[in-house]
C-alpha atoms as a PDB file:
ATOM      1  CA  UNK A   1       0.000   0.000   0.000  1.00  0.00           C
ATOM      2  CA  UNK A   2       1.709   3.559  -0.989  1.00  0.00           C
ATOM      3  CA  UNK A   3       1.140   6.642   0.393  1.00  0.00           C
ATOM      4  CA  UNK A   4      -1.115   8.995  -1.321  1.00  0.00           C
ATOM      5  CA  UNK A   5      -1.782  12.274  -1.732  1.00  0.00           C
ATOM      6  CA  UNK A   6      -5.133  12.973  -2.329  1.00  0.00           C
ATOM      7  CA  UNK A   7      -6.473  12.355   1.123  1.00  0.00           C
ATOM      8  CA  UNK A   8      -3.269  14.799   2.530  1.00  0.00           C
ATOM      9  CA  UNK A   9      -4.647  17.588   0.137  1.00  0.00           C
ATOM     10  CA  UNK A  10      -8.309  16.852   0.592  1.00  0.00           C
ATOM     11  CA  UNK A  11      -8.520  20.676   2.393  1.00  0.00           C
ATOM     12  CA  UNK A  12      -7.027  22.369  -0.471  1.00  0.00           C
ATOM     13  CA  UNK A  13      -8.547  19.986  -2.714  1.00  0.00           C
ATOM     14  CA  UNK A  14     -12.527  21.115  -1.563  1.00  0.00           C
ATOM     15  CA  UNK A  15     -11.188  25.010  -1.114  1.00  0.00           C
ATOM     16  CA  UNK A  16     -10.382  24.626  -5.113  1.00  0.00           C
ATOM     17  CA  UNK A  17     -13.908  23.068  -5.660  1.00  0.00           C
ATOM     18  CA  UNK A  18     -15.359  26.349  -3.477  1.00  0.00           C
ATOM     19  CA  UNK A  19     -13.747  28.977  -5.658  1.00  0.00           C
ATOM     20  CA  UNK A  20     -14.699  27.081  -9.017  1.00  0.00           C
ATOM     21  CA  UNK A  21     -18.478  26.873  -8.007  1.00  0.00           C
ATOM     22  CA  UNK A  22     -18.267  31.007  -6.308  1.00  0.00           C
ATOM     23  CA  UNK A  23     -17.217  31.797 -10.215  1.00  0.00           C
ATOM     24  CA  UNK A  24     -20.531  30.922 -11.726  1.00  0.00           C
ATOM     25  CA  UNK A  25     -22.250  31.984  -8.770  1.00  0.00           C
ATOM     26  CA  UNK A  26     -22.995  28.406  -7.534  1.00  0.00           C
ATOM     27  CA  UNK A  27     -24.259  29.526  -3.644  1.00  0.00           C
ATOM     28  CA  UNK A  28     -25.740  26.534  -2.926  1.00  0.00           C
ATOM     29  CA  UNK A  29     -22.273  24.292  -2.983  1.00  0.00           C
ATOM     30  CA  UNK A  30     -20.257  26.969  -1.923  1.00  0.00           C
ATOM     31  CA  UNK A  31     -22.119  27.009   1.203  1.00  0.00           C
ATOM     32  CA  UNK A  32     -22.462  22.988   1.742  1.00  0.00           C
ATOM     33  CA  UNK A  33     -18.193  22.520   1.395  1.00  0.00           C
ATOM     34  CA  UNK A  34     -17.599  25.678   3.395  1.00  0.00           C
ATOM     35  CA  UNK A  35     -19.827  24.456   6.037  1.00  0.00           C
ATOM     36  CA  UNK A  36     -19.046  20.504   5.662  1.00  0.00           C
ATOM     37  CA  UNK A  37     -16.882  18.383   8.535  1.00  0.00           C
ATOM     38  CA  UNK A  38     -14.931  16.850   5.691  1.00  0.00           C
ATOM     39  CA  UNK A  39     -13.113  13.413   5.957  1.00  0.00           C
ATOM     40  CA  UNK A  40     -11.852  10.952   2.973  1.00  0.00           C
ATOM     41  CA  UNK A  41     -11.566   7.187   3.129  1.00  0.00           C
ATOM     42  CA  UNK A  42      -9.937   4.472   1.129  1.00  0.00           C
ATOM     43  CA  UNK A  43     -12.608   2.625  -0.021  1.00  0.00           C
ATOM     44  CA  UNK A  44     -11.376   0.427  -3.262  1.00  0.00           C
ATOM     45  CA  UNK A  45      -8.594  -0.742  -4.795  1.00  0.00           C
ATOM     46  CA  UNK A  46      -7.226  -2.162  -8.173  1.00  0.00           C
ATOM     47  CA  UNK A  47      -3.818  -3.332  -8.993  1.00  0.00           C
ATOM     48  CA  UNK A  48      -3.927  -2.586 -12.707  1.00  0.00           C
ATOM     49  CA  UNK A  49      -1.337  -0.246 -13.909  1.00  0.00           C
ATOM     50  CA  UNK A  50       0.713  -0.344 -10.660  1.00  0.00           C
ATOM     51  CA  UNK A  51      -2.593   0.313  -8.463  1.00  0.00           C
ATOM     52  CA  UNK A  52      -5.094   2.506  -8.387  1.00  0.00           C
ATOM     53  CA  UNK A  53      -7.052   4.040  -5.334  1.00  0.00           C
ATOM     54  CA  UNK A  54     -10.486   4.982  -4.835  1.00  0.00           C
ATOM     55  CA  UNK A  55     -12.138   6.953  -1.898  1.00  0.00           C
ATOM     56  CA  UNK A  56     -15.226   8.063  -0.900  1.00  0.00           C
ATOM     57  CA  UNK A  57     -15.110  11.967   0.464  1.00  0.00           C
ATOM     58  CA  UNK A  58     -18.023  12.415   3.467  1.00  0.00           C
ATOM     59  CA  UNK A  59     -19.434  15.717   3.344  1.00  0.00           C
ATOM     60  CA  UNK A  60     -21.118  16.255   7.154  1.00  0.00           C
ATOM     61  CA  UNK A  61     -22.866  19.505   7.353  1.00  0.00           C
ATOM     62  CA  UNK A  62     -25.191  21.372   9.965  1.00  0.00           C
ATOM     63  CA  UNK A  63     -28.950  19.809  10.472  1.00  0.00           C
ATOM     64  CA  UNK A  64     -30.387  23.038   9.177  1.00  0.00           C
ATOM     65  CA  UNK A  65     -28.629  23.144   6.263  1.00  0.00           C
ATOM     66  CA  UNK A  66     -29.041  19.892   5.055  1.00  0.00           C
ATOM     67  CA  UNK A  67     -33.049  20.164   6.054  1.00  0.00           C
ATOM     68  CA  UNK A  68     -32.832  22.610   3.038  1.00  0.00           C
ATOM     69  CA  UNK A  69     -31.112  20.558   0.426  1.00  0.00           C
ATOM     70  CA  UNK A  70     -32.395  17.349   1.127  1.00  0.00           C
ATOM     71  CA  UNK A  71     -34.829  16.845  -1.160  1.00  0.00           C
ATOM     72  CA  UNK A  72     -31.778  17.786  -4.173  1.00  0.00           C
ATOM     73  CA  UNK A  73     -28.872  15.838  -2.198  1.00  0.00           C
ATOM     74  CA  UNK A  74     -28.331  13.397  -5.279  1.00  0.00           C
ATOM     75  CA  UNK A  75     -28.525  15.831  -7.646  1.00  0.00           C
ATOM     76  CA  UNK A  76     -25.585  18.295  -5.520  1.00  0.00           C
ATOM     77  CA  UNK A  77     -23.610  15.254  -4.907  1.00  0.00           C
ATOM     78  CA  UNK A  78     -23.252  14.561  -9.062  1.00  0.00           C
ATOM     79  CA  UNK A  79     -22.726  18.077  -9.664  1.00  0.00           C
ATOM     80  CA  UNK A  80     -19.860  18.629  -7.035  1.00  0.00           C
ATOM     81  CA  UNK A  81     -18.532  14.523  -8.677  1.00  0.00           C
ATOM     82  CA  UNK A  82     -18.703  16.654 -11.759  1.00  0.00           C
ATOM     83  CA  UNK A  83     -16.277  19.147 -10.805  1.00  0.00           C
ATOM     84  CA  UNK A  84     -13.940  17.637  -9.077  1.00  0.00           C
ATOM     85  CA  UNK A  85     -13.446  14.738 -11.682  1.00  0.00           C
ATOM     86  CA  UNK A  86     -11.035  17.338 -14.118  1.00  0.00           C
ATOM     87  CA  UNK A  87      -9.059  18.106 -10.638  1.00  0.00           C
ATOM     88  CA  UNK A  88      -8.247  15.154 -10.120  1.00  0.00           C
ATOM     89  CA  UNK A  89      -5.894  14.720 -13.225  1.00  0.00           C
ATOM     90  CA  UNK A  90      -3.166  15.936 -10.464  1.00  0.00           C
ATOM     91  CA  UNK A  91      -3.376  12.108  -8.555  1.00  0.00           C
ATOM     92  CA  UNK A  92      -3.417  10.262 -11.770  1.00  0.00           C
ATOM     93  CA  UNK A  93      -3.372   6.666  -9.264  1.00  0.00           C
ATOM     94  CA  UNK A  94      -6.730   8.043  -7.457  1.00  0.00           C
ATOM     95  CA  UNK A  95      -9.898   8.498  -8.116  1.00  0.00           C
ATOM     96  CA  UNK A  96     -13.212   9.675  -6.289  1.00  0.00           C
ATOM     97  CA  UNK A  97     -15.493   6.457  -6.016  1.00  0.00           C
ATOM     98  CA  UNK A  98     -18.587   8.236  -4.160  1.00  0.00           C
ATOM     99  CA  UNK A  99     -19.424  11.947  -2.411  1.00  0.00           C
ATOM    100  CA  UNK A 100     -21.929  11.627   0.362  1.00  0.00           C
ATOM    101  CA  UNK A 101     -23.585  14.708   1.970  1.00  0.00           C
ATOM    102  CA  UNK A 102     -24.897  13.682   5.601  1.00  0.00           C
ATOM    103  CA  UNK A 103     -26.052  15.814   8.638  1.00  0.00           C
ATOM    104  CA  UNK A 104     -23.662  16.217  11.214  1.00  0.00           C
ATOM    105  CA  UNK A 105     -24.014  13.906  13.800  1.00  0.00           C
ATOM    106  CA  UNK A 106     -23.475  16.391  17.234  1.00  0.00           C
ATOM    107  CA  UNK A 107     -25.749  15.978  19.847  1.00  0.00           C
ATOM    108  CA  UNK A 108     -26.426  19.788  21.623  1.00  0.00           C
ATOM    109  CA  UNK A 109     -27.172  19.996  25.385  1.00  0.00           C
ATOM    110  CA  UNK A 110     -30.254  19.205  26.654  1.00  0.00           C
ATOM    111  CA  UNK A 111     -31.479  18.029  23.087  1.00  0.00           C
ATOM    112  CA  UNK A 112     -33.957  16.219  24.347  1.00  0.00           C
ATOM    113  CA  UNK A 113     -35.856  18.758  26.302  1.00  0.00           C
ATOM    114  CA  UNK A 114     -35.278  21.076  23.124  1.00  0.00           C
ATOM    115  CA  UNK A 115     -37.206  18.543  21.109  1.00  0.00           C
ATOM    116  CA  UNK A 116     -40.429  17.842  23.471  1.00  0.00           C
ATOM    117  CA  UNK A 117     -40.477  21.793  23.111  1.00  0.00           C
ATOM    118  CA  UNK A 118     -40.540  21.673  19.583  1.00  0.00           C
ATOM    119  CA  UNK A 119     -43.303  19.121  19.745  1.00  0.00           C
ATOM    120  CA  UNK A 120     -45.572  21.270  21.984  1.00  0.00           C
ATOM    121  CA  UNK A 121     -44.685  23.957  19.001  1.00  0.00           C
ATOM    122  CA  UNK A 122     -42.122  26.588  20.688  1.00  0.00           C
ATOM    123  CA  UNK A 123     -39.472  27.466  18.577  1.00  0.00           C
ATOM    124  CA  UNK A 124     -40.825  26.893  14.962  1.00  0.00           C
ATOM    125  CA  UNK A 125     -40.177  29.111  12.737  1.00  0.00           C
ATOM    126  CA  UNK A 126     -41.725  30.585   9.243  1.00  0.00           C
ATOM    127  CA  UNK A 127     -37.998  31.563   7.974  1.00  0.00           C
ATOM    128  CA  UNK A 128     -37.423  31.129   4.432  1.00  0.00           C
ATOM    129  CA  UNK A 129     -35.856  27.168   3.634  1.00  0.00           C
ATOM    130  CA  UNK A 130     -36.505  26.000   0.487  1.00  0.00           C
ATOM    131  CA  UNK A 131     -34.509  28.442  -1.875  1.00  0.00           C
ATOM    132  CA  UNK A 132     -32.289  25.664  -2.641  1.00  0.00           C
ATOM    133  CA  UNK A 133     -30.366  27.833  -5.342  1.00  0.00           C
ATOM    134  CA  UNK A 134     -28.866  30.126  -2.340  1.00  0.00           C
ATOM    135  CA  UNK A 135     -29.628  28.824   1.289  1.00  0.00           C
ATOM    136  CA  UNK A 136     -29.126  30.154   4.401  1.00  0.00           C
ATOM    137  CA  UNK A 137     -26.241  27.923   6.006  1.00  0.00           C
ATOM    138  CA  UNK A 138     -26.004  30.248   9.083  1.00  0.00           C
ATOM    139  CA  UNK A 139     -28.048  30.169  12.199  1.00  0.00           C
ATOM    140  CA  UNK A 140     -28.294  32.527  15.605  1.00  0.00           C
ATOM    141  CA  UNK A 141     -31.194  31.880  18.254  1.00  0.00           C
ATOM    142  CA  UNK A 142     -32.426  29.653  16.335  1.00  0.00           C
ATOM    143  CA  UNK A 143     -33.233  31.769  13.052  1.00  0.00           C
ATOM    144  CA  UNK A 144     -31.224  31.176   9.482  1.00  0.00           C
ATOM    145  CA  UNK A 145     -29.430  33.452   7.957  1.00  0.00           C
ATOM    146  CA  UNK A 146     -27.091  33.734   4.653  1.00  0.00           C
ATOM    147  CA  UNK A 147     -23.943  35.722   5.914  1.00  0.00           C
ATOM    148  CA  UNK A 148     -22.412  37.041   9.059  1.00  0.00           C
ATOM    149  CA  UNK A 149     -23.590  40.832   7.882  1.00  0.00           C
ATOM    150  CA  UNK A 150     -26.889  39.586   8.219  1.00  0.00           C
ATOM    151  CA  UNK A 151     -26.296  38.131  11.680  1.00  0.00           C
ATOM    152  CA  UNK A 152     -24.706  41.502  12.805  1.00  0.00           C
ATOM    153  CA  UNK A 153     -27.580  44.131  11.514  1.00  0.00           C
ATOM    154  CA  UNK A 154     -30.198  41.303  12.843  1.00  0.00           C
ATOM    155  CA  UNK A 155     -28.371  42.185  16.390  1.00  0.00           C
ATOM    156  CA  UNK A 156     -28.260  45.752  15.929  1.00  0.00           C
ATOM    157  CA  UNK A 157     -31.878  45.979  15.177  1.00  0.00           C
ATOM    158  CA  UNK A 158     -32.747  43.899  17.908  1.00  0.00           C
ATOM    159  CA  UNK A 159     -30.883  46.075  20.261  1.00  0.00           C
ATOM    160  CA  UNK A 160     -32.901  49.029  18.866  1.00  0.00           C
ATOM    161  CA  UNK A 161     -36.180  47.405  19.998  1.00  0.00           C
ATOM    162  CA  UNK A 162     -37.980  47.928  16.684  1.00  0.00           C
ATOM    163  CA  UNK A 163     -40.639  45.404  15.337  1.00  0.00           C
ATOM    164  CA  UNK A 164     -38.849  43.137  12.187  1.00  0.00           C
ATOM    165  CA  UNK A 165     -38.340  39.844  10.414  1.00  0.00           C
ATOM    166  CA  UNK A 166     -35.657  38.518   9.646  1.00  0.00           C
ATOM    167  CA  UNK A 167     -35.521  36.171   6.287  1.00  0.00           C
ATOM    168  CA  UNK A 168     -39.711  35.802   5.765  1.00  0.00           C
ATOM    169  CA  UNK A 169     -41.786  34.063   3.470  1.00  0.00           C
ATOM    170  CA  UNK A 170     -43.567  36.419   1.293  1.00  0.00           C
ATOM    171  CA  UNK A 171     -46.307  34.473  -1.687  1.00  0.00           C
ATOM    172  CA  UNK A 172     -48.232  36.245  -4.360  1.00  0.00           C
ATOM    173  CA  UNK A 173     -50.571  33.352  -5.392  1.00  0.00           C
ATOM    174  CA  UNK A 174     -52.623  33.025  -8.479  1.00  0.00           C
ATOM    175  CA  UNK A 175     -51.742  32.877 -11.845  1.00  0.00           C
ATOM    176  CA  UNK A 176     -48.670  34.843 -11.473  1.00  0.00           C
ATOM    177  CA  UNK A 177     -46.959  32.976  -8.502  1.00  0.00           C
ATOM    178  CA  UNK A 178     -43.694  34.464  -6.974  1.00  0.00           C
ATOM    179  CA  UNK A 179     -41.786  34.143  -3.547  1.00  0.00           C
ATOM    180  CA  UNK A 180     -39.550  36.203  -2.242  1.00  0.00           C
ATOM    181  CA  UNK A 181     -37.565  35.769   0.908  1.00  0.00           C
ATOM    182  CA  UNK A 182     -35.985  39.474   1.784  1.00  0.00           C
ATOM    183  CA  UNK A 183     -33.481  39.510   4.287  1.00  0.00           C
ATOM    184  CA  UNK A 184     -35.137  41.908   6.925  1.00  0.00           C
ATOM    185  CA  UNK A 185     -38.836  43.422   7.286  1.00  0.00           C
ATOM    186  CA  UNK A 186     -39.508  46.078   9.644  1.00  0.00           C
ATOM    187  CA  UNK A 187     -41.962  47.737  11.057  1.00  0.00           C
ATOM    188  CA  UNK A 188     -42.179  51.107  12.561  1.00  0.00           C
ATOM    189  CA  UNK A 189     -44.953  53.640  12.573  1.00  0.00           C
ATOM    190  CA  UNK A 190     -46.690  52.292   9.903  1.00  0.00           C
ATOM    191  CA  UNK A 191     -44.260  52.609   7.758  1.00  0.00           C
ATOM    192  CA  UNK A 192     -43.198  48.587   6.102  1.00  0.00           C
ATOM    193  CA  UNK A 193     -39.108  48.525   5.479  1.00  0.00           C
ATOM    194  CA  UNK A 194     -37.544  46.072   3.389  1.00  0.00           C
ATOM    195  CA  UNK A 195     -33.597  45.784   4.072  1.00  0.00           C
ATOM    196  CA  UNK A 196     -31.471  43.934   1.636  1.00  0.00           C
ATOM    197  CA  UNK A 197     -28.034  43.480   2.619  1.00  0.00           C
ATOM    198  CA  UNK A 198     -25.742  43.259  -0.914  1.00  0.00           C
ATOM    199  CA  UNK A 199     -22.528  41.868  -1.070  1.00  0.00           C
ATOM    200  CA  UNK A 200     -22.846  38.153  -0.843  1.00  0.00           C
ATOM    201  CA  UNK A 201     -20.108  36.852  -2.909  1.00  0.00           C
ATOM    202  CA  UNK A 202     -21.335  34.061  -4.674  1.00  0.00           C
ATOM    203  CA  UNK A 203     -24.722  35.256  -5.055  1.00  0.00           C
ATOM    204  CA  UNK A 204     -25.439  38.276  -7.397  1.00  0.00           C
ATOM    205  CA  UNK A 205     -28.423  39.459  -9.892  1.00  0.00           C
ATOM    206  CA  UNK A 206     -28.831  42.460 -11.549  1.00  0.00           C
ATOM    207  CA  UNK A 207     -30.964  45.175 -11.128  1.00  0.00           C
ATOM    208  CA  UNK A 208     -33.433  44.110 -13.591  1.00  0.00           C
ATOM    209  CA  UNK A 209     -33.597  40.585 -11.874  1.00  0.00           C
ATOM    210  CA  UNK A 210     -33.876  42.579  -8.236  1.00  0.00           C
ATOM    211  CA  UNK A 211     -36.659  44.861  -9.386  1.00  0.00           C
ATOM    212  CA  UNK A 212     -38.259  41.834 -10.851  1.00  0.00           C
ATOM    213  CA  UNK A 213     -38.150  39.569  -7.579  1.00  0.00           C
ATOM    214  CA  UNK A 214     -39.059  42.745  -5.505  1.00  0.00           C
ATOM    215  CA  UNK A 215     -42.143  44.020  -7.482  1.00  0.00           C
ATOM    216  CA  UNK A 216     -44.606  41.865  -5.321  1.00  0.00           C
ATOM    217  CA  UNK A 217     -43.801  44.479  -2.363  1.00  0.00           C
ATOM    218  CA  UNK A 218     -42.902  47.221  -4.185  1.00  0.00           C
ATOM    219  CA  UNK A 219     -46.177  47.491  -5.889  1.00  0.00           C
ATOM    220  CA  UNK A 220     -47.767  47.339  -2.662  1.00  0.00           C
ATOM    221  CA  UNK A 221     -45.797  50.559  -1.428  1.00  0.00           C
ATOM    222  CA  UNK A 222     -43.210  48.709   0.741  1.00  0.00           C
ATOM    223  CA  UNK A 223     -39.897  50.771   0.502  1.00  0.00           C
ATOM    224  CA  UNK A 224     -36.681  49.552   0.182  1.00  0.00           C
ATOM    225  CA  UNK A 225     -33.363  50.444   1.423  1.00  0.00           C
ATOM    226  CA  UNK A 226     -29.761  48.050   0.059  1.00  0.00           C
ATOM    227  CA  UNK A 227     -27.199  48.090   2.403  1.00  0.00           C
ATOM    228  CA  UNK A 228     -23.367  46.818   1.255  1.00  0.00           C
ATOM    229  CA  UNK A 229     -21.915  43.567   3.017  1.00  0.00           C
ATOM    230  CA  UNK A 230     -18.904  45.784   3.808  1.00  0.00           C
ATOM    231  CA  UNK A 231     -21.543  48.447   5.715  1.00  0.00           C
ATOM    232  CA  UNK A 232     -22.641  45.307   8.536  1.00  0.00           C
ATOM    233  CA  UNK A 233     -18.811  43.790   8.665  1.00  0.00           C
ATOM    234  CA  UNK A 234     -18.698  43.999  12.087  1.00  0.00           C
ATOM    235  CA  UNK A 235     -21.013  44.979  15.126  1.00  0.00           C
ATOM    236  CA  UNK A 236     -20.269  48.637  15.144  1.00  0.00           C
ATOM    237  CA  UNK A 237     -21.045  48.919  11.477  1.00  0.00           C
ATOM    238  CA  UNK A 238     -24.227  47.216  11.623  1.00  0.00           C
ATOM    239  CA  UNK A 239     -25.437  49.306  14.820  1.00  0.00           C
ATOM    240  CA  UNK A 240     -24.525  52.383  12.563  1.00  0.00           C
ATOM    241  CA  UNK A 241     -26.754  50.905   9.646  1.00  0.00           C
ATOM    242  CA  UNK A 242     -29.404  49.880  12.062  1.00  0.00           C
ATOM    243  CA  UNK A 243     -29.693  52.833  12.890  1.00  0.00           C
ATOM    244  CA  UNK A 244     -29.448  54.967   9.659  1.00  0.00           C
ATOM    245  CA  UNK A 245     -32.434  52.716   8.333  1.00  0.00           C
ATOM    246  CA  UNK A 246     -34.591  54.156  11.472  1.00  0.00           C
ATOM    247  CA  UNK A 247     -33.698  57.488  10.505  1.00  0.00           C
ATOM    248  CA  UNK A 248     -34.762  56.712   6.638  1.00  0.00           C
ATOM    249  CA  UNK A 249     -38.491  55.730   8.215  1.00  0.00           C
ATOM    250  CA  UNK A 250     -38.579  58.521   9.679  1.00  0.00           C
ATOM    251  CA  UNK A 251     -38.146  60.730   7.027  1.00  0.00           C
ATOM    252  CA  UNK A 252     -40.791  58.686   5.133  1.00  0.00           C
ATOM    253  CA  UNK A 253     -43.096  59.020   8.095  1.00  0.00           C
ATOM    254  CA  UNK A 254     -43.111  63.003   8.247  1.00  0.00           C
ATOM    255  CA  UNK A 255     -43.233  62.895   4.210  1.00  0.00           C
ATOM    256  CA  UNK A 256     -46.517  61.428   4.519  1.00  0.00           C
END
């Protein structure tokens, strides 16, 4: 048996596959290998040609996130196959034999009382979970989100004791169907805020394709305010946006 070095560059090896899927704006795998307990095993072997290894890569990810993709986890595993097969002209004795995406098996504290809980209905949540083309891998008390940015302006506008939703479910039925999960709703003197936080770098659309997605509010005289990524980087930034977007309803509210 020789020493390989596949499974000794399986890090890099995934961090390539990352950056290859973030160039065509592939969020979904981006976010299952950046959030994946990786580990590679040795799982066939032929002796033609001097021998050749296969192994079977185990992607193990967070229960929420794979909740999300489930119902596409064949169809992620082929395409990630897909890309890695050219990549691995660099161990020309190795091959990949299988991917598997699994939920991480970690047991929180107290998980049982947490689930009776869920059972008598505390804790569920309406958040947006089946955009499968660009999920929200992140969590904090118990609601998803998409980036850290988010996670920081959700804080500050907590701490500002204002009325808002973080990552809803908004429908227009009937002929014309459309969804549209924004990243933050709030409310505050009757005026309805939508707060889109840009930046997310493996996730982009034009303006066209934003003012299309957003017309099912817009039309209904919700107004909308884009922050930059860079703008909720870090807890001071976000308190400053938090609180600049309070300002902006209040200028809306003495313009009525």
């Amino acid at each position: 048996m020789r020493d390989s070095n596949f499974p000794d560059s399986l890090d890099p090896f995934l961090g390539t596959l990352a950056r290859l899927f973030a160039a065509e704006g592939a969020a979904r795998e981006v976010a299952i290998l950046a959030n994946a307990r990786a580990k590679v095993e040795q799982t066939d072997y032929d002796n033609w040609d001097g021998g050749t290894y296969g192994y079977s890569i185990y992607l193990e990810i967070p229960t929420a996130l794979y909740a999300q993709i489930n119902d596409v986890k064949s169809e992620i595993e082929q395409q990630i196959l897909a890309k890695a097969g050219p990549l691995m002209d660099l161990y020309p004795a190795d091959w990949i034999q299988h991917l598997y995406i699994l939920p991480e098996i970690k047991a929180a504290d107290g998980w049982q009382e947490k689930a009776k809980a869920w059972l008598t209905g505390s804790n569920i949540t309406n958040q947006g979970r089946v955009r499968s083309d660009n999920i929200a891998s992140r969590s904090c008390d118990g609601l998803l989100f998409r980036s850290q940015p988010e996670i920081n302006f959700y804080r500050a506008a907590k701490a500002l004791g204002v009325s808002f939703a973080p990552l809803p479910v908004f429908i227009r039925g009937g002929r014309t169907y459309k969804r549209i999960e924004p990243d933050f709703v709030i409310i505050k003197d009757g005026i309805v805020m939508v707060v889109e936080i840009d930046g997310d770098t493996v996730h982009h659309e034009t303006p066209a394709e934003a003012h299309d997605r957003t017309t099912i509010l817009l039309h209904e005289g919700v107004h909308f305010e884009r922050l930059k990524a860079s703008e909720c980087e870090t807890p001071e930034l976000a308190a400053e946006s938090a609180e600049r977007i309070i300002r902006i309803i209040a200028r809306h509210k003495a313009s009525r």
